[in-house]
C-alpha atoms as a PDB file:
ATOM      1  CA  UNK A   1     -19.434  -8.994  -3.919  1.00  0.00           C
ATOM      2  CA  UNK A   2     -17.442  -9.534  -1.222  1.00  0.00           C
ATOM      3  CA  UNK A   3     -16.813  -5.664  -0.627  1.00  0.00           C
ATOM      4  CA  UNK A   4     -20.283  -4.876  -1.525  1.00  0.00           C
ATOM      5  CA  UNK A   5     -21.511  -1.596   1.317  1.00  0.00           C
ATOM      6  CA  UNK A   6     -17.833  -0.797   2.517  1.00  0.00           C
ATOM      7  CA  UNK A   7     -16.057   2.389   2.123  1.00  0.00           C
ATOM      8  CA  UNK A   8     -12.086   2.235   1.226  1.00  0.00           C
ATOM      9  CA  UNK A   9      -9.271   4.800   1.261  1.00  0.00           C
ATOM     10  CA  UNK A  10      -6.373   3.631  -1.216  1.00  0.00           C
ATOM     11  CA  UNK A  11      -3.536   5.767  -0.940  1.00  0.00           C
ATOM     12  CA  UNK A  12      -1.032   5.319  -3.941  1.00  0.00           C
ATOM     13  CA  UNK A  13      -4.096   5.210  -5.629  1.00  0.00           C
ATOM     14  CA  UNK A  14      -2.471   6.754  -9.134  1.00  0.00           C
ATOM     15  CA  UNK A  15      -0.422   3.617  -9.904  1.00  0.00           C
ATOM     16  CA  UNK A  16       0.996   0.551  -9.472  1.00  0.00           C
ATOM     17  CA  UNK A  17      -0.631  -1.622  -6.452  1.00  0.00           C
ATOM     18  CA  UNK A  18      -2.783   0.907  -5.113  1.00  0.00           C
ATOM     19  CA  UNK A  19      -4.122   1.248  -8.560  1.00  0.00           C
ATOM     20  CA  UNK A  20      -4.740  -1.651  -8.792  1.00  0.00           C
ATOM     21  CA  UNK A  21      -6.454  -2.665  -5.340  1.00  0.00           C
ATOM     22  CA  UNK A  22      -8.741   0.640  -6.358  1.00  0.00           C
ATOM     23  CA  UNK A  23     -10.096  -0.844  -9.244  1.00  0.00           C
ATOM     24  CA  UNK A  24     -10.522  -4.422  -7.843  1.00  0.00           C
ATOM     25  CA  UNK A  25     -12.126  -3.243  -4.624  1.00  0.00           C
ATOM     26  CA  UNK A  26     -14.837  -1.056  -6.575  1.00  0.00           C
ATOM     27  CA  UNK A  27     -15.439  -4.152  -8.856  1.00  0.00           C
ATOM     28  CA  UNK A  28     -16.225  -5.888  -5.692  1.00  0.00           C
ATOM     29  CA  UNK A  29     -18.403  -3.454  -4.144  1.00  0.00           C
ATOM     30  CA  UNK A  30     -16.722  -0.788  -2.213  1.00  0.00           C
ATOM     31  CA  UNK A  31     -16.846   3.282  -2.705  1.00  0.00           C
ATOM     32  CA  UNK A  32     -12.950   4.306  -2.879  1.00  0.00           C
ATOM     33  CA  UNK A  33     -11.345   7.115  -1.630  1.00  0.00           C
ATOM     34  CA  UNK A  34      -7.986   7.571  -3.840  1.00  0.00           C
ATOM     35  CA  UNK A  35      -4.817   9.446  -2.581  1.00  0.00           C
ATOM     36  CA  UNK A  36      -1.875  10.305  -4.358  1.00  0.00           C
ATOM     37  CA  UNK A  37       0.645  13.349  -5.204  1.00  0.00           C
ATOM     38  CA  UNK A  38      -0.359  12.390  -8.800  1.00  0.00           C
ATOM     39  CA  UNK A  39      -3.521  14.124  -9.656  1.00  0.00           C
ATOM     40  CA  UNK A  40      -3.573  12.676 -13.214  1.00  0.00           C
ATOM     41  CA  UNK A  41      -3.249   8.899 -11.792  1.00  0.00           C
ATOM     42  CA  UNK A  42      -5.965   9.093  -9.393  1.00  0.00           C
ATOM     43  CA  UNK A  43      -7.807  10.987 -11.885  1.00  0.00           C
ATOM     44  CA  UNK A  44      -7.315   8.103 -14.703  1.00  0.00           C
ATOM     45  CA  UNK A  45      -7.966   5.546 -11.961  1.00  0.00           C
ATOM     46  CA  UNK A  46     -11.171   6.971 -10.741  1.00  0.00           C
ATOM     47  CA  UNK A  47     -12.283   7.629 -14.316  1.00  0.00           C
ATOM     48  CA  UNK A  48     -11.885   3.658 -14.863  1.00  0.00           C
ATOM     49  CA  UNK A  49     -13.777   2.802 -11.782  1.00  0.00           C
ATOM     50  CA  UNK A  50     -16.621   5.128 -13.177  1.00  0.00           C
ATOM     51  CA  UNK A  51     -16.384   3.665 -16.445  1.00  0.00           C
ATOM     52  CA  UNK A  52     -17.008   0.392 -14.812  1.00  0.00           C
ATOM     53  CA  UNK A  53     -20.307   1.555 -12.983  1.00  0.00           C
ATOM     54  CA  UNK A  54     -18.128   2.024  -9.593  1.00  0.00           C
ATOM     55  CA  UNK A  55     -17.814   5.048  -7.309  1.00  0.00           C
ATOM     56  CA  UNK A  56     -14.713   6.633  -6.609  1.00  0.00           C
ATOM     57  CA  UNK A  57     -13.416  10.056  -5.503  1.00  0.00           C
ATOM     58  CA  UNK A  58      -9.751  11.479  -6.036  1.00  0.00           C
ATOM     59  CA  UNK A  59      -7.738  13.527  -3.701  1.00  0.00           C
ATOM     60  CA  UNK A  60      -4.333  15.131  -4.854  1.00  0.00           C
ATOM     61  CA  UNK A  61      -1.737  15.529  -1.895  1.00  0.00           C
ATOM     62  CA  UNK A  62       1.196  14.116  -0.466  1.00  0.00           C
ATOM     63  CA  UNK A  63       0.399  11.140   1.828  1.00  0.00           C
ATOM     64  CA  UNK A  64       3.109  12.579   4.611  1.00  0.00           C
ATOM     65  CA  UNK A  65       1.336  15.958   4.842  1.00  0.00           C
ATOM     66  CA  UNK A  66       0.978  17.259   8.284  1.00  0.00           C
ATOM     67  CA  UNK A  67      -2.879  17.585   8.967  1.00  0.00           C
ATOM     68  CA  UNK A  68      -3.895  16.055   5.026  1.00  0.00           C
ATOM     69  CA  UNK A  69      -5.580  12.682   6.278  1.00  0.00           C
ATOM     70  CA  UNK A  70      -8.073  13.941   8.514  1.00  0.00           C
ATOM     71  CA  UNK A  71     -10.008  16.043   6.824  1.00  0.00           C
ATOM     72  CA  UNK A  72     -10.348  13.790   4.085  1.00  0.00           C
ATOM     73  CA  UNK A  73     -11.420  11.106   6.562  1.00  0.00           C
ATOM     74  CA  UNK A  74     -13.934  13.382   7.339  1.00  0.00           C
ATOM     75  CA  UNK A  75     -15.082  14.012   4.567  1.00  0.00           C
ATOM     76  CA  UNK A  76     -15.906  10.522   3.415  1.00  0.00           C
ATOM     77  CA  UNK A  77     -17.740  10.030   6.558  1.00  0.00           C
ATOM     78  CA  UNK A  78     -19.810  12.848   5.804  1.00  0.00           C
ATOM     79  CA  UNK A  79     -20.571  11.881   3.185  1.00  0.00           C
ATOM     80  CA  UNK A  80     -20.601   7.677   2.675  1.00  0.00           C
ATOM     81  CA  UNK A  81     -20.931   7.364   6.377  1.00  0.00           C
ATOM     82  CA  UNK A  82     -17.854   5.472   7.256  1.00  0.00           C
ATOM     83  CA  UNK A  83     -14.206   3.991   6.575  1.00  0.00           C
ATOM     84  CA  UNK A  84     -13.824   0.176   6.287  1.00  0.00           C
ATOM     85  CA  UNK A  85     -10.715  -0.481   4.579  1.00  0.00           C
ATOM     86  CA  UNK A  86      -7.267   1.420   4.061  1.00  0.00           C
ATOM     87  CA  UNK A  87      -4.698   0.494   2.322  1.00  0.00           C
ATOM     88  CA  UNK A  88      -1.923   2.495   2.411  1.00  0.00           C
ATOM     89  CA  UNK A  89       0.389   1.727  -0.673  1.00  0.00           C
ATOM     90  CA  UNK A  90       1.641   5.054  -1.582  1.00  0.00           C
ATOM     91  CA  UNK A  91       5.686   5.208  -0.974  1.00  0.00           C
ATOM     92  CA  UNK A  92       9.037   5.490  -2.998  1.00  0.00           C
ATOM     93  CA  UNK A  93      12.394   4.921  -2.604  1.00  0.00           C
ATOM     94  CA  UNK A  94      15.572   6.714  -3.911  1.00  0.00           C
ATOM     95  CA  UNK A  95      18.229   4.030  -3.989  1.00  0.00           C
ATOM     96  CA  UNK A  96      21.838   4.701  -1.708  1.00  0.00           C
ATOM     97  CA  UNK A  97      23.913   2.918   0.585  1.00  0.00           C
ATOM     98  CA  UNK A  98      23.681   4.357   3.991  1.00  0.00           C
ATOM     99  CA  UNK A  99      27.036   5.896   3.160  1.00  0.00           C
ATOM    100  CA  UNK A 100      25.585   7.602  -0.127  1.00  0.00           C
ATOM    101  CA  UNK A 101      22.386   8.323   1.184  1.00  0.00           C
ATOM    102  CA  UNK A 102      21.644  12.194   2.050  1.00  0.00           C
ATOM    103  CA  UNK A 103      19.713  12.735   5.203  1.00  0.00           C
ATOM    104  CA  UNK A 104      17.372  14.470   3.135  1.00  0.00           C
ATOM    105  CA  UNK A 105      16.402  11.245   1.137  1.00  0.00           C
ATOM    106  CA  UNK A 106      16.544   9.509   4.323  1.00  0.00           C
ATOM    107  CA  UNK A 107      13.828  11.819   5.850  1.00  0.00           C
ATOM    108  CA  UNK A 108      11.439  11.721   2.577  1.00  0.00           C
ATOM    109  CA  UNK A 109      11.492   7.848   2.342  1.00  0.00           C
ATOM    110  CA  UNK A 110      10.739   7.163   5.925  1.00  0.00           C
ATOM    111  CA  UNK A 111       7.828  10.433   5.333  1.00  0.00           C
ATOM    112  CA  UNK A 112       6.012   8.391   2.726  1.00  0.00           C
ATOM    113  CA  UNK A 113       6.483   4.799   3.465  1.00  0.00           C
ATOM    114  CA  UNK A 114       6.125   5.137   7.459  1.00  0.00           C
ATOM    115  CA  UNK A 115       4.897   8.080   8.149  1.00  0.00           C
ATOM    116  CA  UNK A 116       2.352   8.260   5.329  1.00  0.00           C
ATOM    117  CA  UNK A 117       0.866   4.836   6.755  1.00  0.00           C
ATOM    118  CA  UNK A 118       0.955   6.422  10.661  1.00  0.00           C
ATOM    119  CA  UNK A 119      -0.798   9.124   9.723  1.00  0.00           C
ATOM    120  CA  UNK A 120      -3.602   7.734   7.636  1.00  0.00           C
ATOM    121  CA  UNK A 121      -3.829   5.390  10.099  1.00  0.00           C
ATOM    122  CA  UNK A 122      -4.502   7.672  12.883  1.00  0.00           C
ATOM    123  CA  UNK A 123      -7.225   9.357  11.216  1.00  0.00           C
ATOM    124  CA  UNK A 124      -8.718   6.350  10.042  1.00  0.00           C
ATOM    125  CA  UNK A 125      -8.725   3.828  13.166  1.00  0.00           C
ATOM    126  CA  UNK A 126     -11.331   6.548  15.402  1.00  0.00           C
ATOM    127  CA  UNK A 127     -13.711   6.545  12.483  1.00  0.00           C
ATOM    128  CA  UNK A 128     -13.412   2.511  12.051  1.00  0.00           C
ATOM    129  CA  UNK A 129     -13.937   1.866  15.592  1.00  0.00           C
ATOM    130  CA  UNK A 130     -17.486   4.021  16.077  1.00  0.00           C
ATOM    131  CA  UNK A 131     -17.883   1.639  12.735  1.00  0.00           C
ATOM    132  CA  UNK A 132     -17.865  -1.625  14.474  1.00  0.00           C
ATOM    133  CA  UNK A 133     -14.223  -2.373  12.906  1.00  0.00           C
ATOM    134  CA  UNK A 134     -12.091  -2.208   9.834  1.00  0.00           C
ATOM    135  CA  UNK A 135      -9.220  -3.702   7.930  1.00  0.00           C
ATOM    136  CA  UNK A 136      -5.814  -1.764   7.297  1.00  0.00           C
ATOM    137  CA  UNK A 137      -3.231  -2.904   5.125  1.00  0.00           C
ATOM    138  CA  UNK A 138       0.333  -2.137   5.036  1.00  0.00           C
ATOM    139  CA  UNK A 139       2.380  -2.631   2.150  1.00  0.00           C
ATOM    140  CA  UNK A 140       6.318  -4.253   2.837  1.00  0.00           C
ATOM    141  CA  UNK A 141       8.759  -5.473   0.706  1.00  0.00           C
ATOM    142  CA  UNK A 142      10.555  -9.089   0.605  1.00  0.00           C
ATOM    143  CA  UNK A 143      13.675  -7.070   0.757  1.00  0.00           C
ATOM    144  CA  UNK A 144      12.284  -6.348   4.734  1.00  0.00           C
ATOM    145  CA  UNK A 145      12.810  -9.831   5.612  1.00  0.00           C
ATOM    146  CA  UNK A 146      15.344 -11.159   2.871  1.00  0.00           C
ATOM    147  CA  UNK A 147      17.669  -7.543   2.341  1.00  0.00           C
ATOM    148  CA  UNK A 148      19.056  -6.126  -0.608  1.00  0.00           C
ATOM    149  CA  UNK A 149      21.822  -4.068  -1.468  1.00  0.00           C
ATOM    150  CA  UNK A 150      22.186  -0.184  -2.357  1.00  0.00           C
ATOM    151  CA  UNK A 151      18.537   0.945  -1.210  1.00  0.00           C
ATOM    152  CA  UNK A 152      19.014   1.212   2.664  1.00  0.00           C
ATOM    153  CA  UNK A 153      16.320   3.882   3.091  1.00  0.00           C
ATOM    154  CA  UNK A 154      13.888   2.023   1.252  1.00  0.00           C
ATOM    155  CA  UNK A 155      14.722  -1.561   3.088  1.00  0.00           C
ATOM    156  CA  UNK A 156      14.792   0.010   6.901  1.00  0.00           C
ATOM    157  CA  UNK A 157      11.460   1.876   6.068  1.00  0.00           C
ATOM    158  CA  UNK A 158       9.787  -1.549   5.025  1.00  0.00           C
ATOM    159  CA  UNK A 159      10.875  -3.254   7.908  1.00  0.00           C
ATOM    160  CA  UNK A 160       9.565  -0.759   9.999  1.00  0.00           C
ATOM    161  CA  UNK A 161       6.452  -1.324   8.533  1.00  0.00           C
ATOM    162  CA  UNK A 162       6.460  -4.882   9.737  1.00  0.00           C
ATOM    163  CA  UNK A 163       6.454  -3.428  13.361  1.00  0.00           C
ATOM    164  CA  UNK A 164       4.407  -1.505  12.711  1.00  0.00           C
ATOM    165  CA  UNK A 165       1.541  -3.591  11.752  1.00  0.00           C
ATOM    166  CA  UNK A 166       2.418  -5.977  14.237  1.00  0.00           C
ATOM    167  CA  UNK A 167       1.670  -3.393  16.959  1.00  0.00           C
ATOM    168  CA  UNK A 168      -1.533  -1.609  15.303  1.00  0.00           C
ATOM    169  CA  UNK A 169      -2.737  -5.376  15.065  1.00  0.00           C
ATOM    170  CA  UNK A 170      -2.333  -6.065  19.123  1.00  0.00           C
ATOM    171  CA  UNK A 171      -3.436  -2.289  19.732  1.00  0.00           C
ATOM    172  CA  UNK A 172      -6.617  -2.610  18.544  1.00  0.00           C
ATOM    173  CA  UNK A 173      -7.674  -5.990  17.857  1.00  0.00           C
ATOM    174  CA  UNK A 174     -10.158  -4.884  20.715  1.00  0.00           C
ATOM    175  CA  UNK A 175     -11.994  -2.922  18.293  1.00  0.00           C
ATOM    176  CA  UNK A 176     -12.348  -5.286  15.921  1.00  0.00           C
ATOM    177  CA  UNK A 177      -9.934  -3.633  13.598  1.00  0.00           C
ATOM    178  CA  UNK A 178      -7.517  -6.153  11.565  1.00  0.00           C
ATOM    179  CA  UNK A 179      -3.992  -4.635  10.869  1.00  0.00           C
ATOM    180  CA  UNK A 180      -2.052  -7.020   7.737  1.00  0.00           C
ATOM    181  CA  UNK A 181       0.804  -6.276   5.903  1.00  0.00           C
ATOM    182  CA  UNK A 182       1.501  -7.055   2.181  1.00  0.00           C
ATOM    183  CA  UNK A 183       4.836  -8.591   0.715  1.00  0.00           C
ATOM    184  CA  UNK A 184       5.390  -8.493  -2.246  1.00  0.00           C
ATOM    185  CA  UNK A 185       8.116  -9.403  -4.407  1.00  0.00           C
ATOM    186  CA  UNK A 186       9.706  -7.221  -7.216  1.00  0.00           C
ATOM    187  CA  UNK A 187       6.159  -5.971  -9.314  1.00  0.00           C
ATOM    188  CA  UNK A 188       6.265  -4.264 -12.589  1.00  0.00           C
ATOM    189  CA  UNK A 189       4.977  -1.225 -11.982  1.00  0.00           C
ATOM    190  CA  UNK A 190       6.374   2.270 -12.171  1.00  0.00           C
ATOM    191  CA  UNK A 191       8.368   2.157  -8.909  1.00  0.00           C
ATOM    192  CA  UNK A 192      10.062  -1.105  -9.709  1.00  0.00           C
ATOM    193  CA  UNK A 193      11.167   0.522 -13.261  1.00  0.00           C
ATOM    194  CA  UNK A 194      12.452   3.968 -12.058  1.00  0.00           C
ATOM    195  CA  UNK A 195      14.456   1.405  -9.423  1.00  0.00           C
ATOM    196  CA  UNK A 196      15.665  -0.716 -11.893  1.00  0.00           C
ATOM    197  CA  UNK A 197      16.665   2.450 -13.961  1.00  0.00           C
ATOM    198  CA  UNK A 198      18.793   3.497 -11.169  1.00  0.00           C
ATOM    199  CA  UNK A 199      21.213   0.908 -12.567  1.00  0.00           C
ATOM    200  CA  UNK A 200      24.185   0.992 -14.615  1.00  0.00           C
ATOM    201  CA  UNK A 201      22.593  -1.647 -16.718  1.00  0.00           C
ATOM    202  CA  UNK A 202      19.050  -1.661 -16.269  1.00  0.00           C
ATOM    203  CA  UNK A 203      18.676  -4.716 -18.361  1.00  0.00           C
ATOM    204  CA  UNK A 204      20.840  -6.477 -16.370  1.00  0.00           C
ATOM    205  CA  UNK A 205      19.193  -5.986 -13.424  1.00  0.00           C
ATOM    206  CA  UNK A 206      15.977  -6.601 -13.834  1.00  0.00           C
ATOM    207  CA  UNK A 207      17.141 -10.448 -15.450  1.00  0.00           C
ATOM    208  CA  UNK A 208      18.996 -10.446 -12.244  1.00  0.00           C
ATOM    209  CA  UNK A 209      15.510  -9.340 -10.241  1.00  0.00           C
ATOM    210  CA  UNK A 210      13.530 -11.765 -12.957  1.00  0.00           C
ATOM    211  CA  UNK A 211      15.533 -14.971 -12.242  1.00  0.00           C
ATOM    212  CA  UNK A 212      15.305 -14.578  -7.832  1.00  0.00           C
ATOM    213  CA  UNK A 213      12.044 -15.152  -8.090  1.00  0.00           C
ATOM    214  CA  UNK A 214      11.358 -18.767  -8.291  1.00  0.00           C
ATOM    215  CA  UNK A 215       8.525 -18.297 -10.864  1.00  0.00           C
ATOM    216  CA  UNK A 216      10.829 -16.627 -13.015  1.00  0.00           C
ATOM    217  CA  UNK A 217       9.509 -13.524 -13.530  1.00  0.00           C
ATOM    218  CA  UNK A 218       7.868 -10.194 -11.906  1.00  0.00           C
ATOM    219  CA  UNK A 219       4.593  -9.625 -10.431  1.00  0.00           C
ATOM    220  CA  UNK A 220       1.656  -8.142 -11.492  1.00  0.00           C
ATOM    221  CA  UNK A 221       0.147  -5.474  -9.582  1.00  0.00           C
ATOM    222  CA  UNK A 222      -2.920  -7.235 -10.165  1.00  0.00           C
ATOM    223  CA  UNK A 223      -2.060 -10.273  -8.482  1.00  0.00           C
ATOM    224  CA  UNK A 224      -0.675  -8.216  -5.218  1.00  0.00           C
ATOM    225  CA  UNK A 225      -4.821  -6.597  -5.727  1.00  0.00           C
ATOM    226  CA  UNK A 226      -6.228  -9.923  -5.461  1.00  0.00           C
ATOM    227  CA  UNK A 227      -3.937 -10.709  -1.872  1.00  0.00           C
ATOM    228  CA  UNK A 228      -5.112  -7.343  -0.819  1.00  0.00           C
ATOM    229  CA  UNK A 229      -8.434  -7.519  -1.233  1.00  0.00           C
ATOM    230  CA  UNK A 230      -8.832 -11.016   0.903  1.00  0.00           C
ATOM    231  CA  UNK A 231      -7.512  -8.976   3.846  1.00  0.00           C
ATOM    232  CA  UNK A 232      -9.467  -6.517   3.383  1.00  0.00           C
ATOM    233  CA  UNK A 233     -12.569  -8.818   3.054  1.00  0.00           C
ATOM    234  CA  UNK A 234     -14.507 -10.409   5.478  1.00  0.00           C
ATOM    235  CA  UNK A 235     -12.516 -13.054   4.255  1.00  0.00           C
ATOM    236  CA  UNK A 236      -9.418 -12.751   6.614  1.00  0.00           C
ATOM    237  CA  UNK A 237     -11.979 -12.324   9.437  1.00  0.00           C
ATOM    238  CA  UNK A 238      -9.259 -14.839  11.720  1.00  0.00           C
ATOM    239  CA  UNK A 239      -6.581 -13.099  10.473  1.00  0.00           C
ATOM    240  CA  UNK A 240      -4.337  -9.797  11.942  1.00  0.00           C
ATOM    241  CA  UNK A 241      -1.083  -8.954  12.750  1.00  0.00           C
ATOM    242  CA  UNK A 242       0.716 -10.953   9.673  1.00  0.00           C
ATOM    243  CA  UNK A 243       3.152 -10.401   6.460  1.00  0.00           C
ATOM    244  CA  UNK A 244       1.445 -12.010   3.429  1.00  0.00           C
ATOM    245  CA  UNK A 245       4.040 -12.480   0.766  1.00  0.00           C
ATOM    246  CA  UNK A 246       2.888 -12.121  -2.785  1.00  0.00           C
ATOM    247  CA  UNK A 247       6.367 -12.923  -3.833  1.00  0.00           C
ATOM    248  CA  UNK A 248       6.906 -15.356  -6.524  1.00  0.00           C
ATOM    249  CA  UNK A 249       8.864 -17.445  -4.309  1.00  0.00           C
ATOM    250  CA  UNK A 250      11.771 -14.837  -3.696  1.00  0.00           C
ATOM    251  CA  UNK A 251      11.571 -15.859   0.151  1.00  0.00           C
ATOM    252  CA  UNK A 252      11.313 -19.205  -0.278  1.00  0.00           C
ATOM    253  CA  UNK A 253      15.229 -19.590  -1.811  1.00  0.00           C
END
């Protein structure tokens, strides 16, 4: 099992990608930590990891708390020992130009997609490091390096992300910690539905959304789990400081 010993921290952990990733990186080995504001998701997805003869523990919270992530880093320590892996896939976005978007929504987007990943970050790299090293994943969007219309908040935070993980990657390659962000394309999961929702004609859109992908159709959350658990494997041992895309082809046109 090619996660077989290692201790991971999923947040977005109730749905979606992080869901996913949770349940593939128990299968292969690892005891996960799940994080979400969605007690009943992580809940459901650490009841299916126990169902499967994994080990998993569920902690209800917003990921942009002030304070949450180290305590709970703690925590696992305490008790598994260590942190190997984090993958920080909790976020949202609210749709808006930056004309129509409040500076409210502005402030909560950047709070879960950046801020969320800083911060679990933070607590996390001190406890990888006295570990030996670690892998943290990011999670992007093709709209950070392709755009998009009418979800500015949501597009600027992603990008940032990119930086982000560039720098983490340089910062502490030293410690044998590998920093990677995901890209994936449009994935049917919750947050891609309440998006598409958003629409006047939801239908619409998502044929729109369907056909830009050159495979002709969205993603599965599982098939973004399967990209994220190579970096977080020993797998990508050569590899830090990149974007994988798990797009259908969306970049490539």
């Amino acid at each position: 099992m090619k996660l077989a010993g290692k201790v991971a921290v999923v947040t977005g952990g109730g749905s979606g990608i992080g869901r996913a990733s949770a349940i593939l990186f128990a299968a292969e080995g690892a005891k996960v930590a799940l994080v979400d504001r969605d007690r009943a998701g992580i809940d459901a997805t650490a009841q299916t990891i126990a169902h499967a003869g994994g080990t998993a523990r569920a902690f209800a919270g917003d990921v942009a708390m002030p304070g949450m992530a180290e305590p709970i880093v703690a925590a696992l320590v305490a008790e598994w020992g260590r942190v190997d892996v984090l993958l920080c896939a909790a976020g949202f976005s609210c749709g808006g130009t930056v004309e129509t978007t409040s500076l409210e929504d502005w402030n909560a987007v950047f709070a879960a997609n950046v801020g969320g990943t800083w911060g679990w970050a933070k607590a996390a790299i001190p406890q990888m490091r006295r570990a030996g090293g670690g892998s943290i994943l990011t999670v992007s969007s093709q709209m950070a390096l392709a755009g998009g219309r009418a979800n500015s908040a949501y597009i600027a935070a992603k990008g940032a992300l990119l930086s982000l993980t560039r720098t983490m990657a340089l910062d502490f390659a030293p410690d044998g910690i590998r920093v990677n962000a995901l890209v994936p394309g449009a994935i049917d999961t919750p947050l891609l539905a309440r998006g598409l929702a958003r629409n006047a004609d939801p239908a619409a859109a998502a044929e729109r959304s369907r056909q830009r992908h050159a495979l002709g159709r969205f993603g599965r959350a599982e098939e973004v789990a399967r990209a994220a658990l190579f970096l977080a494997s020993d797998d990508s041992s050569f590899t830090t400081g990149t974007a994988l895309a798990v797009d259908g082809g969306w970049l490539a046109g």
